[in-house]
PDB file of N, CA and C in Angstrom:
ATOM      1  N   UNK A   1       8.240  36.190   3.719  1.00  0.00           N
ATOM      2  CA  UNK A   1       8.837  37.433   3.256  1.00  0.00           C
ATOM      3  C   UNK A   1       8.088  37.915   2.009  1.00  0.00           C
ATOM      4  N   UNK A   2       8.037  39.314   1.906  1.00  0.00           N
ATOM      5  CA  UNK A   2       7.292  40.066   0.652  1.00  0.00           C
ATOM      6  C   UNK A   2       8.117  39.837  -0.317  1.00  0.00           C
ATOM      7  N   UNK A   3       7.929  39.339  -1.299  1.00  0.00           N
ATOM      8  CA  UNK A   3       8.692  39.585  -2.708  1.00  0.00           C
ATOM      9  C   UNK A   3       8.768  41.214  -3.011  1.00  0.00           C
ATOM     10  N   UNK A   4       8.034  42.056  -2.667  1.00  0.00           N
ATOM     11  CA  UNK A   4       7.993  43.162  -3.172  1.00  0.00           C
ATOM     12  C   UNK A   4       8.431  44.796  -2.236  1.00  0.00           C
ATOM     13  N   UNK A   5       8.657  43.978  -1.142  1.00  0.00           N
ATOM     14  CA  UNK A   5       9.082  44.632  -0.350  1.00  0.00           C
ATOM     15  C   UNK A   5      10.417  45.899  -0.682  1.00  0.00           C
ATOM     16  N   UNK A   6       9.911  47.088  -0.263  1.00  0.00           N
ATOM     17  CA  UNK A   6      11.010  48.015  -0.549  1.00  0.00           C
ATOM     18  C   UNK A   6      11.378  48.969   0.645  1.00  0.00           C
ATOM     19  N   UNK A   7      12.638  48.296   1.090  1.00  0.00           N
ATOM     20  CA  UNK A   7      13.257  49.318   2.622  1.00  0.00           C
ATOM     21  C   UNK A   7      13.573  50.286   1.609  1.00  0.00           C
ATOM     22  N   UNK A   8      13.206  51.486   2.957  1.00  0.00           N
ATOM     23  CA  UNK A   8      13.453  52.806   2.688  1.00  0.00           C
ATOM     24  C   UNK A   8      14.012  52.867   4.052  1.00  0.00           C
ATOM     25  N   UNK A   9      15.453  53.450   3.410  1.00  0.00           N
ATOM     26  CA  UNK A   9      16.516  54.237   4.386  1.00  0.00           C
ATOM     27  C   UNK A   9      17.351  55.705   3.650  1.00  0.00           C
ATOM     28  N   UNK A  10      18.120  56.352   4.885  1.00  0.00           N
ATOM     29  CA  UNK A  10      18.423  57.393   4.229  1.00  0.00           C
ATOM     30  C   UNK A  10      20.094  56.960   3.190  1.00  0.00           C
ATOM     31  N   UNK A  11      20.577  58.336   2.870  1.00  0.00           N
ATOM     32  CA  UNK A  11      21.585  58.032   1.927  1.00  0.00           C
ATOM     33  C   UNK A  11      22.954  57.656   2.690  1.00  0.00           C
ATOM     34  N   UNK A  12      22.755  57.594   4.276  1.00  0.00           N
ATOM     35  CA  UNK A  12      24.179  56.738   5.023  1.00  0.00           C
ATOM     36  C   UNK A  12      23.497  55.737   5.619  1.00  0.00           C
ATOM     37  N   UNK A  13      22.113  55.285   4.912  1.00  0.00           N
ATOM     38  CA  UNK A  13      21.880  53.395   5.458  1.00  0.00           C
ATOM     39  C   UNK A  13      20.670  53.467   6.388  1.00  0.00           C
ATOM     40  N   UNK A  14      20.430  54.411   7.579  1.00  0.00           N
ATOM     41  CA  UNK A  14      19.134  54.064   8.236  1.00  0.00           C
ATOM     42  C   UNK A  14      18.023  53.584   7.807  1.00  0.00           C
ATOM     43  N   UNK A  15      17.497  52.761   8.540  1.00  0.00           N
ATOM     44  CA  UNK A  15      16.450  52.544   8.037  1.00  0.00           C
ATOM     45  C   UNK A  15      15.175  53.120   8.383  1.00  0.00           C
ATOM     46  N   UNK A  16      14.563  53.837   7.385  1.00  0.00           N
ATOM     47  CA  UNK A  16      13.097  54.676   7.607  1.00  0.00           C
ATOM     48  C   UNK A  16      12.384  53.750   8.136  1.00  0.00           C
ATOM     49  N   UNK A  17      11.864  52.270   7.406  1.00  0.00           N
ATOM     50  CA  UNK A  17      10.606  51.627   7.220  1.00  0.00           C
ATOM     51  C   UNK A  17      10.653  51.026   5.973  1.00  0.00           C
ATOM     52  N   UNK A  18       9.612  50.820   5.987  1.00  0.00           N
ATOM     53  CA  UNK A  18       8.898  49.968   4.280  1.00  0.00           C
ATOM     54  C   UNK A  18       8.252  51.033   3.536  1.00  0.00           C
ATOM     55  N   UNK A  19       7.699  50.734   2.451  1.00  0.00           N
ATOM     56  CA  UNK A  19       7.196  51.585   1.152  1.00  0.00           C
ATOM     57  C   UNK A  19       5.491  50.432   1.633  1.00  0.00           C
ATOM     58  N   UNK A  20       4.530  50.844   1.573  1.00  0.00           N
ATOM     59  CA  UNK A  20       3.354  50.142   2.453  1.00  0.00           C
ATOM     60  C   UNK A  20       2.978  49.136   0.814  1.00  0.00           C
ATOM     61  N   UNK A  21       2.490  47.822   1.891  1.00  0.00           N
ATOM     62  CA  UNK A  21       2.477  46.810   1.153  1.00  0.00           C
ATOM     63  C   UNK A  21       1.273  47.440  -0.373  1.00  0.00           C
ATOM     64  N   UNK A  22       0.786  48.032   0.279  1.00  0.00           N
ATOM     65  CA  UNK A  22      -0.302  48.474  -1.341  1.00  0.00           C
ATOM     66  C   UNK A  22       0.125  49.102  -2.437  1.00  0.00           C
ATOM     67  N   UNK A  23       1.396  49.908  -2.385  1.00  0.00           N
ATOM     68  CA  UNK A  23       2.434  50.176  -3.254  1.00  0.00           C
ATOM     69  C   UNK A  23       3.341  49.516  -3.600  1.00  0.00           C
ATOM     70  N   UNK A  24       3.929  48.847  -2.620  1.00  0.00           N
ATOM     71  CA  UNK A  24       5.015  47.833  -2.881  1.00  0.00           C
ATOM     72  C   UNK A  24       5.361  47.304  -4.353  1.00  0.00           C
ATOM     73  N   UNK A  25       4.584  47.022  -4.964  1.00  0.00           N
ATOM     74  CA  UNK A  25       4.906  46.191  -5.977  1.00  0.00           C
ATOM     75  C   UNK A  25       4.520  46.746  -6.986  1.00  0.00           C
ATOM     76  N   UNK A  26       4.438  48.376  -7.472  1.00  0.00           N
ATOM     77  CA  UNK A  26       4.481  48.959  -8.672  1.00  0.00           C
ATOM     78  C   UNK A  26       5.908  49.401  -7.945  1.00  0.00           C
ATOM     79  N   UNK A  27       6.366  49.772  -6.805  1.00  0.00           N
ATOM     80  CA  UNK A  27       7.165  50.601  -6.491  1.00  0.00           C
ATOM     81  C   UNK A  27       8.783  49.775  -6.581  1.00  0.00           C
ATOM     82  N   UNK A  28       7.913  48.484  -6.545  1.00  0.00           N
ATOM     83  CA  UNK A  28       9.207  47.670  -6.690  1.00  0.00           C
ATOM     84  C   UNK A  28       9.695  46.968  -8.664  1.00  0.00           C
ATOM     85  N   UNK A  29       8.603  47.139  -8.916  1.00  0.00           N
ATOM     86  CA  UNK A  29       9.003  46.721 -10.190  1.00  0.00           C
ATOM     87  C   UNK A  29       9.347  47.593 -10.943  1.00  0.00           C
ATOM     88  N   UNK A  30       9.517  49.240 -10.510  1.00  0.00           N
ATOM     89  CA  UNK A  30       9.716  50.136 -11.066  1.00  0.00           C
ATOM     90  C   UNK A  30      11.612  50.400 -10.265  1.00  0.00           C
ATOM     91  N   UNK A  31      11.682  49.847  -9.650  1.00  0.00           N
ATOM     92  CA  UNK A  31      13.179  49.813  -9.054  1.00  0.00           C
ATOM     93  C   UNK A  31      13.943  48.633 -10.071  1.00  0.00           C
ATOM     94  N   UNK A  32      13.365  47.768  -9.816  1.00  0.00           N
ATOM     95  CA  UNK A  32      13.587  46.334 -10.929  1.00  0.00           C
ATOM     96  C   UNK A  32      13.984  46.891 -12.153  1.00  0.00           C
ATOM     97  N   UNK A  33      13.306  47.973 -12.677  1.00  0.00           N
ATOM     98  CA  UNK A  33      13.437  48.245 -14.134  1.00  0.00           C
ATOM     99  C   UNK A  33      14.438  49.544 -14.426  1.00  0.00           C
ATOM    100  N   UNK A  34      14.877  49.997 -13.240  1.00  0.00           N
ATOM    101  CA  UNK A  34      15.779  50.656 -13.555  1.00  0.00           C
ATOM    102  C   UNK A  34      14.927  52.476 -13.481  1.00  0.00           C
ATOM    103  N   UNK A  35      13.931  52.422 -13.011  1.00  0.00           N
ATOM    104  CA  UNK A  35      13.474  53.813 -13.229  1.00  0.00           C
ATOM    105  C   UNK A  35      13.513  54.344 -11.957  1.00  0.00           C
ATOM    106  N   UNK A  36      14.631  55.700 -12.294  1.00  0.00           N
ATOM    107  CA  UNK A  36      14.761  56.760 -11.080  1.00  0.00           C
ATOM    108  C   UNK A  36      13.685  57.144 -10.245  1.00  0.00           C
ATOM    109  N   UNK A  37      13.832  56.894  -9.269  1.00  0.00           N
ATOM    110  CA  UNK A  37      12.556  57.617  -7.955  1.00  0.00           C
ATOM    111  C   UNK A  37      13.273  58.285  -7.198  1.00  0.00           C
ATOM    112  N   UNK A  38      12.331  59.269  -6.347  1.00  0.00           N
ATOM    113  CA  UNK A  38      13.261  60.399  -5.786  1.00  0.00           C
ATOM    114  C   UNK A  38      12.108  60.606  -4.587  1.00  0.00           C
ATOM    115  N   UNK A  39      12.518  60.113  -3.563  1.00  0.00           N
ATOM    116  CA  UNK A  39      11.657  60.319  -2.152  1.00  0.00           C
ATOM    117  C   UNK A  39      11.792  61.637  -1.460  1.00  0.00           C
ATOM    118  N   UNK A  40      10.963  62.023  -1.227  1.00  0.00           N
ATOM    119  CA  UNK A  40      11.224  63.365   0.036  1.00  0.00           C
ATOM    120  C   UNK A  40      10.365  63.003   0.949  1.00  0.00           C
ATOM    121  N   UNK A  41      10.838  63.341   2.278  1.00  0.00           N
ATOM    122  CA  UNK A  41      10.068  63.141   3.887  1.00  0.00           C
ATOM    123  C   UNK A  41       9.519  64.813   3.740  1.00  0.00           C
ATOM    124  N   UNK A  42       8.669  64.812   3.451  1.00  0.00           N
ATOM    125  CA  UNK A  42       7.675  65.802   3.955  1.00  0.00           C
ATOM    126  C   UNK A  42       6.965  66.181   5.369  1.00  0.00           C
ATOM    127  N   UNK A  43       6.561  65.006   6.298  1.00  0.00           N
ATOM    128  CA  UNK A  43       6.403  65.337   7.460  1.00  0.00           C
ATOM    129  C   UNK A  43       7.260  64.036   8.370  1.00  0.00           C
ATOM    130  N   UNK A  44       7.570  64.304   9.494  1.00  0.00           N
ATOM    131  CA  UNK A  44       7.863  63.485  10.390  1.00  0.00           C
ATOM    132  C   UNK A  44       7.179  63.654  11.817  1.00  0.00           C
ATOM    133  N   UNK A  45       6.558  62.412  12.184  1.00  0.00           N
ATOM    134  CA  UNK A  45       5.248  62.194  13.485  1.00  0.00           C
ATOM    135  C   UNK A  45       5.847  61.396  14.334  1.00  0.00           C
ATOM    136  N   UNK A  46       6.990  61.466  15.176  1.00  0.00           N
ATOM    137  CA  UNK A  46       7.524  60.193  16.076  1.00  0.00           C
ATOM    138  C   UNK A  46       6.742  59.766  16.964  1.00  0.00           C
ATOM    139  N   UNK A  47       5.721  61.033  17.378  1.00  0.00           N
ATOM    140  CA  UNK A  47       4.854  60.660  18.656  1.00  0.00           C
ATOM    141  C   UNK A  47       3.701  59.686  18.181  1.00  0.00           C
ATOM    142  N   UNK A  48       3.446  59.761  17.471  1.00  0.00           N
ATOM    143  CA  UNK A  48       2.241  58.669  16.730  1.00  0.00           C
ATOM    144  C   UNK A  48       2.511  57.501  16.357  1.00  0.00           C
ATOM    145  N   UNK A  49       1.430  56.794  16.022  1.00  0.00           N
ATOM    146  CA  UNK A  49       1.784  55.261  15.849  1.00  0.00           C
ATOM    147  C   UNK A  49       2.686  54.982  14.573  1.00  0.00           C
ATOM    148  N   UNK A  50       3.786  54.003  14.571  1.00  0.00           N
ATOM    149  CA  UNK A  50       4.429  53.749  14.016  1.00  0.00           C
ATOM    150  C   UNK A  50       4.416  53.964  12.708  1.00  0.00           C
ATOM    151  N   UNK A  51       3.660  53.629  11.696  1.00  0.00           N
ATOM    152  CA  UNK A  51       3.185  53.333  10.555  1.00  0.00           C
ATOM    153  C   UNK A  51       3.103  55.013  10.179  1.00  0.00           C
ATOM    154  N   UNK A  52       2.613  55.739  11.108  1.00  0.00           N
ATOM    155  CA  UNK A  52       1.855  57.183  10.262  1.00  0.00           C
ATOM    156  C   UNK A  52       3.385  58.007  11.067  1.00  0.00           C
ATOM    157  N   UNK A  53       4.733  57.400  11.283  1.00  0.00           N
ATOM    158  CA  UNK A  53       5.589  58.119  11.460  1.00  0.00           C
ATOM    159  C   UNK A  53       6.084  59.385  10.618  1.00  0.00           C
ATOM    160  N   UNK A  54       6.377  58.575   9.207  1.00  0.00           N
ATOM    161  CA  UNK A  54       6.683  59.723   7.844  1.00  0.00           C
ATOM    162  C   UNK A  54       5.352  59.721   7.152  1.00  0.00           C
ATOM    163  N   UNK A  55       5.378  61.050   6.502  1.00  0.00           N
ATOM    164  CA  UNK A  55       4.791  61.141   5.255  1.00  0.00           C
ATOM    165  C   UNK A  55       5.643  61.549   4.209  1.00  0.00           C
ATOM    166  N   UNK A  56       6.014  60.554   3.323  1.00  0.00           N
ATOM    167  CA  UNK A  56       6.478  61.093   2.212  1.00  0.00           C
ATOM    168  C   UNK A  56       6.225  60.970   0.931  1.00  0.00           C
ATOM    169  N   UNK A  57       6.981  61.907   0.051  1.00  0.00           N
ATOM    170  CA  UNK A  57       6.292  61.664  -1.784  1.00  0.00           C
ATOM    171  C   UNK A  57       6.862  61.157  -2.321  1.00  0.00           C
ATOM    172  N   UNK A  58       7.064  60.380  -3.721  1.00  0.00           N
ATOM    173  CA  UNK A  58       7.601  59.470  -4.117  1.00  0.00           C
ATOM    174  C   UNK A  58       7.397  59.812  -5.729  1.00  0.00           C
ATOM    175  N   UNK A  59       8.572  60.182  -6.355  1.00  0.00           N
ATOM    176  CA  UNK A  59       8.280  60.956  -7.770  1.00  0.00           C
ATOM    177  C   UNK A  59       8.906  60.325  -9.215  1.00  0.00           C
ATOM    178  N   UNK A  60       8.749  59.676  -9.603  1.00  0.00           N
ATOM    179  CA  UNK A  60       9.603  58.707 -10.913  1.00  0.00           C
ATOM    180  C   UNK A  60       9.409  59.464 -11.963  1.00  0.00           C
ATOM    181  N   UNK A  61      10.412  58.997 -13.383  1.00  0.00           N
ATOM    182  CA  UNK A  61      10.345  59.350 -14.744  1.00  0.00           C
ATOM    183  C   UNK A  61      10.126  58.231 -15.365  1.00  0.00           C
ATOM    184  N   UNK A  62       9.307  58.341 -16.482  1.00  0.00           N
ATOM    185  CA  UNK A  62       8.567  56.981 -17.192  1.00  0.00           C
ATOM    186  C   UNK A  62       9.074  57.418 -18.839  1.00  0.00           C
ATOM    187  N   UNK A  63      10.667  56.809 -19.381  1.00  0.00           N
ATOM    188  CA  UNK A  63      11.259  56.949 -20.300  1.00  0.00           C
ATOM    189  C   UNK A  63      10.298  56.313 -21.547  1.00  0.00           C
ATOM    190  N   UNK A  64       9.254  56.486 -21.664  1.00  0.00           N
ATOM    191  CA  UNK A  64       8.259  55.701 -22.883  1.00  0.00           C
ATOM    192  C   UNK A  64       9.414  55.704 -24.176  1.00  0.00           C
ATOM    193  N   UNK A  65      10.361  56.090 -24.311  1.00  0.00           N
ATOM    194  CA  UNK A  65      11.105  55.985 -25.587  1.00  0.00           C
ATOM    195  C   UNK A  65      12.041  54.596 -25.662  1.00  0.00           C
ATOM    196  N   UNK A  66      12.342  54.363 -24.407  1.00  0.00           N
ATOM    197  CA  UNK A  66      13.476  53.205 -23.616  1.00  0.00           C
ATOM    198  C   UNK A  66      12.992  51.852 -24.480  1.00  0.00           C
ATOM    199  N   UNK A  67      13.801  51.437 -25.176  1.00  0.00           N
ATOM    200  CA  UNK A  67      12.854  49.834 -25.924  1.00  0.00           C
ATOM    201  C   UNK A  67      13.097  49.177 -24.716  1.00  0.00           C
ATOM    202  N   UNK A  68      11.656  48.115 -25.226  1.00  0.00           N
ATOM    203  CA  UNK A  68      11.608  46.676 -24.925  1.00  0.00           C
ATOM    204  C   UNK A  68      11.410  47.181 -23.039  1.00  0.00           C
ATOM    205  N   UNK A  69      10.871  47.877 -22.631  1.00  0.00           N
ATOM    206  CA  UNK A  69      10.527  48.012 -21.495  1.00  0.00           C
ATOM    207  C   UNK A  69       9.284  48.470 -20.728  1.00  0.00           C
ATOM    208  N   UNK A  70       8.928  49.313 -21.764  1.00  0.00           N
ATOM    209  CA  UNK A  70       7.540  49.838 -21.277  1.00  0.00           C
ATOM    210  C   UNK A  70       6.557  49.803 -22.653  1.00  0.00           C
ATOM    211  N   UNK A  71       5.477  49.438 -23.034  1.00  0.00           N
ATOM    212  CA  UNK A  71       4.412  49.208 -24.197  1.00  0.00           C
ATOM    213  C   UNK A  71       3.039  50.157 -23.325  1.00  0.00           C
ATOM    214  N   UNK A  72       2.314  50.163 -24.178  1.00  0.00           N
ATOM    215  CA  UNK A  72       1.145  50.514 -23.440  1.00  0.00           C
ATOM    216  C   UNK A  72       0.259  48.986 -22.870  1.00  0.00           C
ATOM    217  N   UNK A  73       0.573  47.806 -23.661  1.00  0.00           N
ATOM    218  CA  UNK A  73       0.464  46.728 -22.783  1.00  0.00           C
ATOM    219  C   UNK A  73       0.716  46.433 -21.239  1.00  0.00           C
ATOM    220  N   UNK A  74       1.894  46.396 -21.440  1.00  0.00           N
ATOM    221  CA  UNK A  74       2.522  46.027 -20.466  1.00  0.00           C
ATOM    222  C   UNK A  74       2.481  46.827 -18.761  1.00  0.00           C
ATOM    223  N   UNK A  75       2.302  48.520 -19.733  1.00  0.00           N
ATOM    224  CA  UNK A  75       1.772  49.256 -18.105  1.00  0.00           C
ATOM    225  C   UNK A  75       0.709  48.837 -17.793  1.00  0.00           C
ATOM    226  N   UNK A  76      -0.529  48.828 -18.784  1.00  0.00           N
ATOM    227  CA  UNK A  76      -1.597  47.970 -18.275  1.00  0.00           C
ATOM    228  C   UNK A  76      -1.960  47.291 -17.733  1.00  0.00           C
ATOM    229  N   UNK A  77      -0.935  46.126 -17.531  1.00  0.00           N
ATOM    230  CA  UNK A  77      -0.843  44.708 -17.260  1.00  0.00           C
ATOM    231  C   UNK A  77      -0.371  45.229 -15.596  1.00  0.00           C
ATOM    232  N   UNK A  78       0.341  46.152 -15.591  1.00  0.00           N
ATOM    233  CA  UNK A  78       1.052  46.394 -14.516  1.00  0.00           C
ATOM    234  C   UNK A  78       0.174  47.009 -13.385  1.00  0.00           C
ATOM    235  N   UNK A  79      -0.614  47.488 -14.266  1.00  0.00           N
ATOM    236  CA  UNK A  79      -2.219  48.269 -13.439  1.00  0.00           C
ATOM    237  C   UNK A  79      -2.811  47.540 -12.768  1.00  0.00           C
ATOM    238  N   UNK A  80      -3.465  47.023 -13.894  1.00  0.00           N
ATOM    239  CA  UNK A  80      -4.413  45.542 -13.208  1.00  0.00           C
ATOM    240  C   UNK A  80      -3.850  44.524 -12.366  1.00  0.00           C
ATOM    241  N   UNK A  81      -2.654  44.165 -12.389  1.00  0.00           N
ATOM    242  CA  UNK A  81      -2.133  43.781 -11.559  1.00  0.00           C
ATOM    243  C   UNK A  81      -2.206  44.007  -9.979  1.00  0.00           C
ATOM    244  N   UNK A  82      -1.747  45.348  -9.737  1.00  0.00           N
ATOM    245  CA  UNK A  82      -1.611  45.952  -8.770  1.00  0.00           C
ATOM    246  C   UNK A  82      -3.024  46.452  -8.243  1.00  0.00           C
ATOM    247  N   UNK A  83      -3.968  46.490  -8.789  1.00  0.00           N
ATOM    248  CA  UNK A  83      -5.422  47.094  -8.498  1.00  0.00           C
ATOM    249  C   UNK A  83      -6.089  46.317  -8.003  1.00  0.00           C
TER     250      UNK A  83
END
């Protein structure tokens, strides 16, 4: 199992899919931390292969004022990480 794994379903429970493993884990540590994201389905492809079903955007707020949560370290760390 992904540690970082993030189901995406709608707001009565379906399940869309996953958030793709190459995001996963800014997308998840940014859920972890409490920072609002706001998805929109922009296109929907049922006839196509699974994976390229949705396209959607994915839009957060980054409270830099919030203590003890975000440094310019620590996003860094969060970069390189993920890169």
């Amino acid at each position: 199992m992904d540690p970082y794994a993030v189901r995406i379903e709608t707001s009565d429970g379906q399940k869309l899919g996953y958030v793709p493993g190459v995001h996963a884990q800014v997308v998840s540590t940014m859920l972890k931390n409490n920072i609002s994201l706001t998805l929109s389905v922009k296109k929907v492809q049922p006839t196509i292969a699974p994976q390229w079903w949705l396209q959607v955007t994915l839009k957060g707020n980054l409270n830099m004022n919030q203590k003890n949560i975000f440094t310019e370290n620590n996003l860094d760390d969060l970069i390189y990480r993920v890169a």
